[in-house]
Protein backbone atom coordinates (compact mmCIF):
# COMPACT_ATOMS: atom_id res chain seq x y z
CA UNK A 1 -59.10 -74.19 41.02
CA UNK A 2 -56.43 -73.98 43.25
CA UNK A 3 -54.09 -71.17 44.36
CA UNK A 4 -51.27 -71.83 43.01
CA UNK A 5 -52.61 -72.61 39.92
CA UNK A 6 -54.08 -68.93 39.72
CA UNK A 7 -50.87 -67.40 40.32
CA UNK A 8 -49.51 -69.78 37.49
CA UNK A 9 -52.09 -68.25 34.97
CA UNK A 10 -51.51 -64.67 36.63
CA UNK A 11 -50.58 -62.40 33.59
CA UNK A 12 -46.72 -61.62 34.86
CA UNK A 13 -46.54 -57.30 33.75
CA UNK A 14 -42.73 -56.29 32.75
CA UNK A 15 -41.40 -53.29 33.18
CA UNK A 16 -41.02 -50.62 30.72
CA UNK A 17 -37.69 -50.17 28.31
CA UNK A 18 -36.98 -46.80 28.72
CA UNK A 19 -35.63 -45.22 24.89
CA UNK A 20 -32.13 -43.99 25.79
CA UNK A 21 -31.82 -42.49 22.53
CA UNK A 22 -34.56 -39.94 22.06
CA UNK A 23 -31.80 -37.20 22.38
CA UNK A 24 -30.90 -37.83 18.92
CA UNK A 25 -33.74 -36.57 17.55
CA UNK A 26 -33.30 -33.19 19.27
CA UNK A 27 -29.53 -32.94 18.17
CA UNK A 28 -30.29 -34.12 14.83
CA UNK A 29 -32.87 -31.31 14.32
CA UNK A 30 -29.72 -29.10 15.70
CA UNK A 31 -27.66 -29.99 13.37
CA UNK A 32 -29.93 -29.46 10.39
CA UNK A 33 -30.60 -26.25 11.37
CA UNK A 34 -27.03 -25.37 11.88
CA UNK A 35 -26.40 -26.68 8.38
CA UNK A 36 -29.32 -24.46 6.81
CA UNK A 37 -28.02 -21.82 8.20
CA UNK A 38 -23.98 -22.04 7.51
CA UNK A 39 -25.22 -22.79 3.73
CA UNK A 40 -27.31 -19.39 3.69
CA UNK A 41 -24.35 -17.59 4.92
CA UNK A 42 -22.08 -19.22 2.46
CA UNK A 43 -24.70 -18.28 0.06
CA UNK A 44 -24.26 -14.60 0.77
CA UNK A 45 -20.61 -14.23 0.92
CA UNK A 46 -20.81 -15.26 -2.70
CA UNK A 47 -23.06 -12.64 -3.96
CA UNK A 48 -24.89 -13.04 -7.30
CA UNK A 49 -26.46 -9.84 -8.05
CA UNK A 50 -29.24 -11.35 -9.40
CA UNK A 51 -29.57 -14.56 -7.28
CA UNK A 52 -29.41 -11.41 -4.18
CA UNK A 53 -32.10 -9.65 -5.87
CA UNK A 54 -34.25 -12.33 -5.82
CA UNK A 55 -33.13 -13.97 -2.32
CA UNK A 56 -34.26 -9.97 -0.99
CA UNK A 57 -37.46 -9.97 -2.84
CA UNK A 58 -38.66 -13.45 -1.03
CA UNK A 59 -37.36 -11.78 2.37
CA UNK A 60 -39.38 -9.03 1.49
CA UNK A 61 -42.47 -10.41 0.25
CA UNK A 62 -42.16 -13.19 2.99
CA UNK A 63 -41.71 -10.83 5.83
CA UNK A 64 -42.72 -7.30 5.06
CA UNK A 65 -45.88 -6.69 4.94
CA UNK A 66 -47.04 -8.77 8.07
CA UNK A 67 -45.79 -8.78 11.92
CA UNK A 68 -48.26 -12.01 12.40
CA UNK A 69 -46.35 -14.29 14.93
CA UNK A 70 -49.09 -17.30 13.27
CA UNK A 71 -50.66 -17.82 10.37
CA UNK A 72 -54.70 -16.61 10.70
CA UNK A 73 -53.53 -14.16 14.21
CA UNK A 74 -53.54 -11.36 14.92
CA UNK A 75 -50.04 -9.47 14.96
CA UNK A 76 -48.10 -8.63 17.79
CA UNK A 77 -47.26 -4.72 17.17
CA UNK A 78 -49.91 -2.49 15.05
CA UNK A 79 -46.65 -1.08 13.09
CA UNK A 80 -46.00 -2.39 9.30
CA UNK A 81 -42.69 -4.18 8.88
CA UNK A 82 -40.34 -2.40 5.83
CA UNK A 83 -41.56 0.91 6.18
CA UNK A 84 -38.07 2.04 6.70
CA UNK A 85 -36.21 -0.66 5.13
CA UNK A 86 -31.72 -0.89 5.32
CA UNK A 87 -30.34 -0.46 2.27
CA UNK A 88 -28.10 -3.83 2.13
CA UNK A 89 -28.01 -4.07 -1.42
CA UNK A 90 -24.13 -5.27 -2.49
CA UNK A 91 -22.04 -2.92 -4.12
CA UNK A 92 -20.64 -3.48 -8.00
CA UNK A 93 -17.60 -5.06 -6.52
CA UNK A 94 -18.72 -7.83 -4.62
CA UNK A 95 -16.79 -6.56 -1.41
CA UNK A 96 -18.59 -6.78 1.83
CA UNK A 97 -20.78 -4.12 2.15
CA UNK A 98 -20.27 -1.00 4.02
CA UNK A 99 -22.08 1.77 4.99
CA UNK A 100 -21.28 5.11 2.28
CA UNK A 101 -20.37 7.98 4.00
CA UNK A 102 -23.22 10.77 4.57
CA UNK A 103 -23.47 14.36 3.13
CA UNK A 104 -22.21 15.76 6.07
CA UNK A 105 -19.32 13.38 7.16
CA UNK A 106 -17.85 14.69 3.42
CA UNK A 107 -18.44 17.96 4.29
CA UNK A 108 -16.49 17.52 7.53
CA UNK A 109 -13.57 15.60 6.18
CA UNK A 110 -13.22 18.38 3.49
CA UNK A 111 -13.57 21.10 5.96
CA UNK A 112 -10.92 19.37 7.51
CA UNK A 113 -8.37 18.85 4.57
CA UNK A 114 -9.08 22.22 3.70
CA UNK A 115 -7.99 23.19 7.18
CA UNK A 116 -4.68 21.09 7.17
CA UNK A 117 -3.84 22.31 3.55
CA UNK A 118 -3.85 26.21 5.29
CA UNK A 119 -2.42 25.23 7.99
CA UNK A 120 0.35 23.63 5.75
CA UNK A 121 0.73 26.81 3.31
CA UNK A 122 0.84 29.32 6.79
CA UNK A 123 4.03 27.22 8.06
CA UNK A 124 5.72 27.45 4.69
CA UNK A 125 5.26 31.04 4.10
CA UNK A 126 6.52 31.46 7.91
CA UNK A 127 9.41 29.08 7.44
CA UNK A 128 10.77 31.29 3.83
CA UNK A 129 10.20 34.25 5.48
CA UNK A 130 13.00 32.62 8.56
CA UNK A 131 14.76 31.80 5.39
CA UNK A 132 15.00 34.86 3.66
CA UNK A 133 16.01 36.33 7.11
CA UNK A 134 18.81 34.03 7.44
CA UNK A 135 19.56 34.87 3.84
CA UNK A 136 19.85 38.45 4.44
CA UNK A 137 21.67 38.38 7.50
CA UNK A 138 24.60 36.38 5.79
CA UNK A 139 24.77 38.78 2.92
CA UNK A 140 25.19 41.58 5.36
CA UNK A 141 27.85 39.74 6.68
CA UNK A 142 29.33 39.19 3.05
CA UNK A 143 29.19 42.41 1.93
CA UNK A 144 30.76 44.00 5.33
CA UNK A 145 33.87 41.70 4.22
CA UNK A 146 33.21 42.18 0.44
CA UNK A 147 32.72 38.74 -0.24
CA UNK A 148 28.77 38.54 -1.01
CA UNK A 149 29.66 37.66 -4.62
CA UNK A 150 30.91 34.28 -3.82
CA UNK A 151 27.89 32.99 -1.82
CA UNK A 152 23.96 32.66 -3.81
CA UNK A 153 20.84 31.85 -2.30
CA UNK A 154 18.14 29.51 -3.46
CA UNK A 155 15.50 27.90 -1.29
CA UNK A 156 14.31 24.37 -1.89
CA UNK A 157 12.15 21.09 -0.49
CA UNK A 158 15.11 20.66 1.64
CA UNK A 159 14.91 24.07 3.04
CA UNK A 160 17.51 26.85 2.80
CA UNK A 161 20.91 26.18 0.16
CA UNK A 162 23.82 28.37 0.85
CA UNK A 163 25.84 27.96 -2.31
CA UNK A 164 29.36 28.50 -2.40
CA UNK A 165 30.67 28.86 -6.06
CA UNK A 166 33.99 26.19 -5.34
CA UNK A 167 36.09 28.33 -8.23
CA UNK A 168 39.92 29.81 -7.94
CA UNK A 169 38.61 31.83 -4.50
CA UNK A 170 37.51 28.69 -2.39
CA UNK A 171 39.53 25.10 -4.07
CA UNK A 172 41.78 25.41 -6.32
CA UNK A 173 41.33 23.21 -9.71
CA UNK A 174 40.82 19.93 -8.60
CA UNK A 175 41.96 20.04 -5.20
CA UNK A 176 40.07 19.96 -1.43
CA UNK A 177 42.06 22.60 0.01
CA UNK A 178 40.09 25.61 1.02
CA UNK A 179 41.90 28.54 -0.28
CA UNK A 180 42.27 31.95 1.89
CA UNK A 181 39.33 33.76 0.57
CA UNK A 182 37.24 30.88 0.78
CA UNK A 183 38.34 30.41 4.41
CA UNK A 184 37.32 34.35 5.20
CA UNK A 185 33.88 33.11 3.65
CA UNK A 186 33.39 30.25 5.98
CA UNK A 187 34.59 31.76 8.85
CA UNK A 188 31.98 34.47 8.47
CA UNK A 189 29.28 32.31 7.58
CA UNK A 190 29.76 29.82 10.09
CA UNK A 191 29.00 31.85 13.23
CA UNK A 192 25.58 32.98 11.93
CA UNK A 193 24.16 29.28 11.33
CA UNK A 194 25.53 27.82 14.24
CA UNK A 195 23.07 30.21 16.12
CA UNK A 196 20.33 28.13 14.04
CA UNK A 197 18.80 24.65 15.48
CA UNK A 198 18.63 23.17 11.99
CA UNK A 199 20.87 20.83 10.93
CA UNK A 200 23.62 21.64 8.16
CA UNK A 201 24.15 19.55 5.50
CA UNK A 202 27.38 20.28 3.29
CA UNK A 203 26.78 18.68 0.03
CA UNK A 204 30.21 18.49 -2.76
CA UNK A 205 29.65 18.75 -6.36
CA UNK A 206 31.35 18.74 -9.54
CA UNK A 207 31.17 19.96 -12.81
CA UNK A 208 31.14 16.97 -15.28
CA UNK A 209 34.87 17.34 -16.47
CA UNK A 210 37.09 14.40 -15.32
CA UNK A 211 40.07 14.95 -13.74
CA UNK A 212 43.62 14.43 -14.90
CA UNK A 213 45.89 11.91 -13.74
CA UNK A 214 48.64 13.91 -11.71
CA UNK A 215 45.29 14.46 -9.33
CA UNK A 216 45.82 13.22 -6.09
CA UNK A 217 42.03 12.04 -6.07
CA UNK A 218 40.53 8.88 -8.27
CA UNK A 219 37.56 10.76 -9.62
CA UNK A 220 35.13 13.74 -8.72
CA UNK A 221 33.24 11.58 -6.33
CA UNK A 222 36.46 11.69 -4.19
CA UNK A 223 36.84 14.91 -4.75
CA UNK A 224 33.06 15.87 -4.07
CA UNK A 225 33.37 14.06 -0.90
CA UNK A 226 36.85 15.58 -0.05
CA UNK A 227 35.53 18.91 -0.12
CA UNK A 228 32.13 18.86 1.53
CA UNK A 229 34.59 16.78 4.73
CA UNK A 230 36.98 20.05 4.18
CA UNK A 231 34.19 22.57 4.75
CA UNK A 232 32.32 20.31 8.06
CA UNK A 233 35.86 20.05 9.61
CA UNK A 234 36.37 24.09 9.45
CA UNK A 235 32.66 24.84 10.85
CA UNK A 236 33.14 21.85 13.72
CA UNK A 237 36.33 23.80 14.54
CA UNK A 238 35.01 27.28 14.40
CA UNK A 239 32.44 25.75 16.87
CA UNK A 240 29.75 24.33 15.30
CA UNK A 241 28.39 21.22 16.85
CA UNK A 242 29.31 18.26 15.40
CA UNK A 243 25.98 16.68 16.07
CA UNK A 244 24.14 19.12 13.30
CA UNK A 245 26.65 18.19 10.39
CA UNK A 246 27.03 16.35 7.74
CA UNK A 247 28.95 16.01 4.81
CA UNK A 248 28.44 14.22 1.23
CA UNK A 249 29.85 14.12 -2.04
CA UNK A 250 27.72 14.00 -5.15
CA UNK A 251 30.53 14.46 -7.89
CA UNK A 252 28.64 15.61 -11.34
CA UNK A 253 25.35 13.61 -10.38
CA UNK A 254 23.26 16.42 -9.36
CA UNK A 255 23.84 19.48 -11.48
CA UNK A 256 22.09 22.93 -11.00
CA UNK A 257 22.58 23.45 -14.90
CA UNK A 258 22.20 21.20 -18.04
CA UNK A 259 25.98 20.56 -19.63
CA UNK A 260 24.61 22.57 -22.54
CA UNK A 261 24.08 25.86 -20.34
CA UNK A 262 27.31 28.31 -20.42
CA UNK A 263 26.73 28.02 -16.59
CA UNK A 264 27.15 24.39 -16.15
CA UNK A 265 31.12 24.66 -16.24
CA UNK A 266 31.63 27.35 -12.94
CA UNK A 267 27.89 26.36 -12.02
CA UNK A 268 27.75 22.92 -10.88
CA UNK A 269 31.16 22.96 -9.60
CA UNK A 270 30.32 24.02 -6.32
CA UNK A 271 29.40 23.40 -2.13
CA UNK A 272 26.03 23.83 -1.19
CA UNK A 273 25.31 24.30 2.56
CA UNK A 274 21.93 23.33 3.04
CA UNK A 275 19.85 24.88 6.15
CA UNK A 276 17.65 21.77 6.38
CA UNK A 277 14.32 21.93 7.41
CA UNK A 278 12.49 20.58 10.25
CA UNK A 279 8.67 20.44 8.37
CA UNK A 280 6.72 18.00 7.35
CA UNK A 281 6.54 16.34 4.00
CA UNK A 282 3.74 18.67 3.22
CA UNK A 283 5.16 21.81 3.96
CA UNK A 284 8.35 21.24 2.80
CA UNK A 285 6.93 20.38 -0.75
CA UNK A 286 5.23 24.10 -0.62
CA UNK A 287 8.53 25.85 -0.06
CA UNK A 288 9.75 26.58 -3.70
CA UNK A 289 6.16 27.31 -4.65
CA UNK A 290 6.00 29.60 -2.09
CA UNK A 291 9.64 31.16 -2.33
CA UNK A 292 8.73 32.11 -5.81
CA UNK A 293 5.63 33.69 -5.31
CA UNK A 294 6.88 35.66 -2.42
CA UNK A 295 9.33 38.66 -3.18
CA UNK A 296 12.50 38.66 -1.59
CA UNK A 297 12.05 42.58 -0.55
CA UNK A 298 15.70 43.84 0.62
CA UNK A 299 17.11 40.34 0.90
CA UNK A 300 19.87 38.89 -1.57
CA UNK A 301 18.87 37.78 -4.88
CA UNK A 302 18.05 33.92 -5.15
CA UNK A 303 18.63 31.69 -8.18
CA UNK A 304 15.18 30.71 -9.65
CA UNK A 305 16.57 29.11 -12.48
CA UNK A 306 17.91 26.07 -11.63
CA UNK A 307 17.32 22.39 -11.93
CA UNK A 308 15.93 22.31 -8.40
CA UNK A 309 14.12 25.59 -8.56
CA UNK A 310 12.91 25.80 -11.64
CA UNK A 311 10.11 28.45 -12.40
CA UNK A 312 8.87 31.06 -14.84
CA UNK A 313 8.11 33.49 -12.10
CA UNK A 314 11.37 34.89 -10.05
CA UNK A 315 11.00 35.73 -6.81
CA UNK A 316 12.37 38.99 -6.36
CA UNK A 317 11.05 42.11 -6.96
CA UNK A 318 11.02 41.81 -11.16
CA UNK A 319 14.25 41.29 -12.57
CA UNK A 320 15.48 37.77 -14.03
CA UNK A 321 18.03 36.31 -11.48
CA UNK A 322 20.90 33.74 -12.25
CA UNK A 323 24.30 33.55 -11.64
CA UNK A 324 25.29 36.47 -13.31
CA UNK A 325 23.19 39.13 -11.43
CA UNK A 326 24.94 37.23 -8.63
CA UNK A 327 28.58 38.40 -9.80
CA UNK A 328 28.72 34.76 -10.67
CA UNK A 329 30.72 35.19 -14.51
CA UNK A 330 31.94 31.55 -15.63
CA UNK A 331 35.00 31.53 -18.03
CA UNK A 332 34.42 29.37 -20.59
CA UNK A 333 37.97 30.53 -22.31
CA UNK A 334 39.40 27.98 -19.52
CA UNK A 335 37.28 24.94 -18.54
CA UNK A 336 38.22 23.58 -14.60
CA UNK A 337 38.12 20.34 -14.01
CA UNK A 338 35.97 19.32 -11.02
């Protein structure tokens, strides 16, 4: 046989096809474990409490009691799995879990309230006893001019009210101008808390009577306003700064008595300055508590009987303290307007 007839019947080898796609396989396998494991966290972010009970148990009885990396070996670590198992049951809620707060975390963060709460009640009692000192030093004043009967004291959330009793001696009946007494008053007062830092807030009020028509102002919240602007204008020009004032009128809206107390006429027709304090929320909400606990020793009498102080005990020394123990008598024979 001939040569070329060999290399005719030669068996001719071709080469290989090479699988371009065997990657798939891999990122297939990928992707179904990706999806396994998105659906068991979906799973538990909807917790059934039952459904979690028994999804724990299989972890548990799948896992626990064997550290075997293969079936029929030997395990890696001599230590038991689950001998100190995490508490991950949910709670009754269905929120995601967190960890409860130990023994002695509660004991700190009461140790700690219980340590702002003192801290709170030691400011208050410091900032009545200022108060009452403030107090007493304009009733010295007062009573060196014999005028203490026209002032009372009270102290409040909003810190130290000066109330002046806005009858015949300071306005006249419904009318903003500050008669000559009442200007002696201001003048005397008005040196002794500009020497304070707080702020001064002159508030107006009115009895509940409405005015008559000759007056010059539409209605007691004019006239509320008038005054408390009457009284800020004589402090800023006896030398008060400007800065710590401020005046508002509150016509009848805000009345130390009920219109059925005798008191309500004279009572609620008046101008409160009000020492305002500089606390915070929490100690100024302690200040009446504390004010009536705490006798006023040789200070002025305060009014404990009010809307805005209103308490059984009185916080003086034991006698019952209102207007009249104040030198306060309203005239009911002749009701003022305003």
């Amino acid at each position: 046989m001939s040569a070329a007839h060999k290399r005719r019947h030669k068996h001719e080898e071709h080469e290989e096809h090479v699988n371009h796609e065997r990657w798939l396989v891999s990122y297939a396998d990928m992707l179904t474990v990706l999806m396994a494991l998105f659906i068991v966290l979906f799973a538990l972010s909807q917790i059934d409490q039952l459904k979690f009970a028994q999804f724990k148990d299989g972890l548990t009885k799948g896992t626990a009691n064997s550290n075997q990396a293969v079936s029929g070996s030997a395990g890696i670590l001599e230590a038991t799995n689950g001998d100190m198992p995490i508490d991950i049951s949910p709670n009754s809620t269905g929120q995601p879990l967190q960890q409860s707060i130990s023994s002695q975390d509660r004991e700190v963060l009461q140790r700690a309230q219980t340590a702002q709460q003192q801290q709170d009640l030691n400011a208050a009692r410091e900032e009545v006893q200022d108060y009452r000192a403030i107090a007493k030093q304009l009733n010295d004043a007062l009573t060196a001019k014999d005028d203490q009967d026209q002032v009372t004291y009270r102290i409040t959330s909003d810190g130290l009210v000066v109330g002046l009793v806005a009858d015949n001696v300071f306005f006249a009946n419904a009318s903003a101008d500050v008669e000559a007494k009442g200007r002696e008053v201001l003048d005397v007062i008005a040196p002794i808390l500009g020497q304070l830092p707080n702020a001064v807030a002159v508030q107006g009020h009115t009895n509940s009577l409405p005015l008559t028509g000759s007056s010059r102002y539409r209605d007691n919240w004019d006239l509320s306003a008038a005054r408390a602007m009457t009284v800020v204008q004589r402090f800023a020009a006896g030398g008060m700064a400007p800065v710590r004032l401020s005046g508002t009128g509150y016509a009848d809206s805000r009345p130390l008595y009920p219109e059925a107390d005798p008191r309500a006429v004279t009572g609620n027709r008046r101008v409160d300055l009000v020492v305002a304090s500089p606390s915070s929320d929490a100690v100024k909400a302690l200040l009446p508590t504390v004010a009536q606990q705490t006798p006023t020793g040789d200070g002025p009498a305060e009014l404990t009987d009010t809307a805005d102080t209103a308490t059984t005990t009185p916080a003086t020394t034991g006698q019952a303290v209102g207007d009249l123990s104040a030198g306060i008598a309203p005239n009911l024979s002749a009701p003022v307007a305003g």
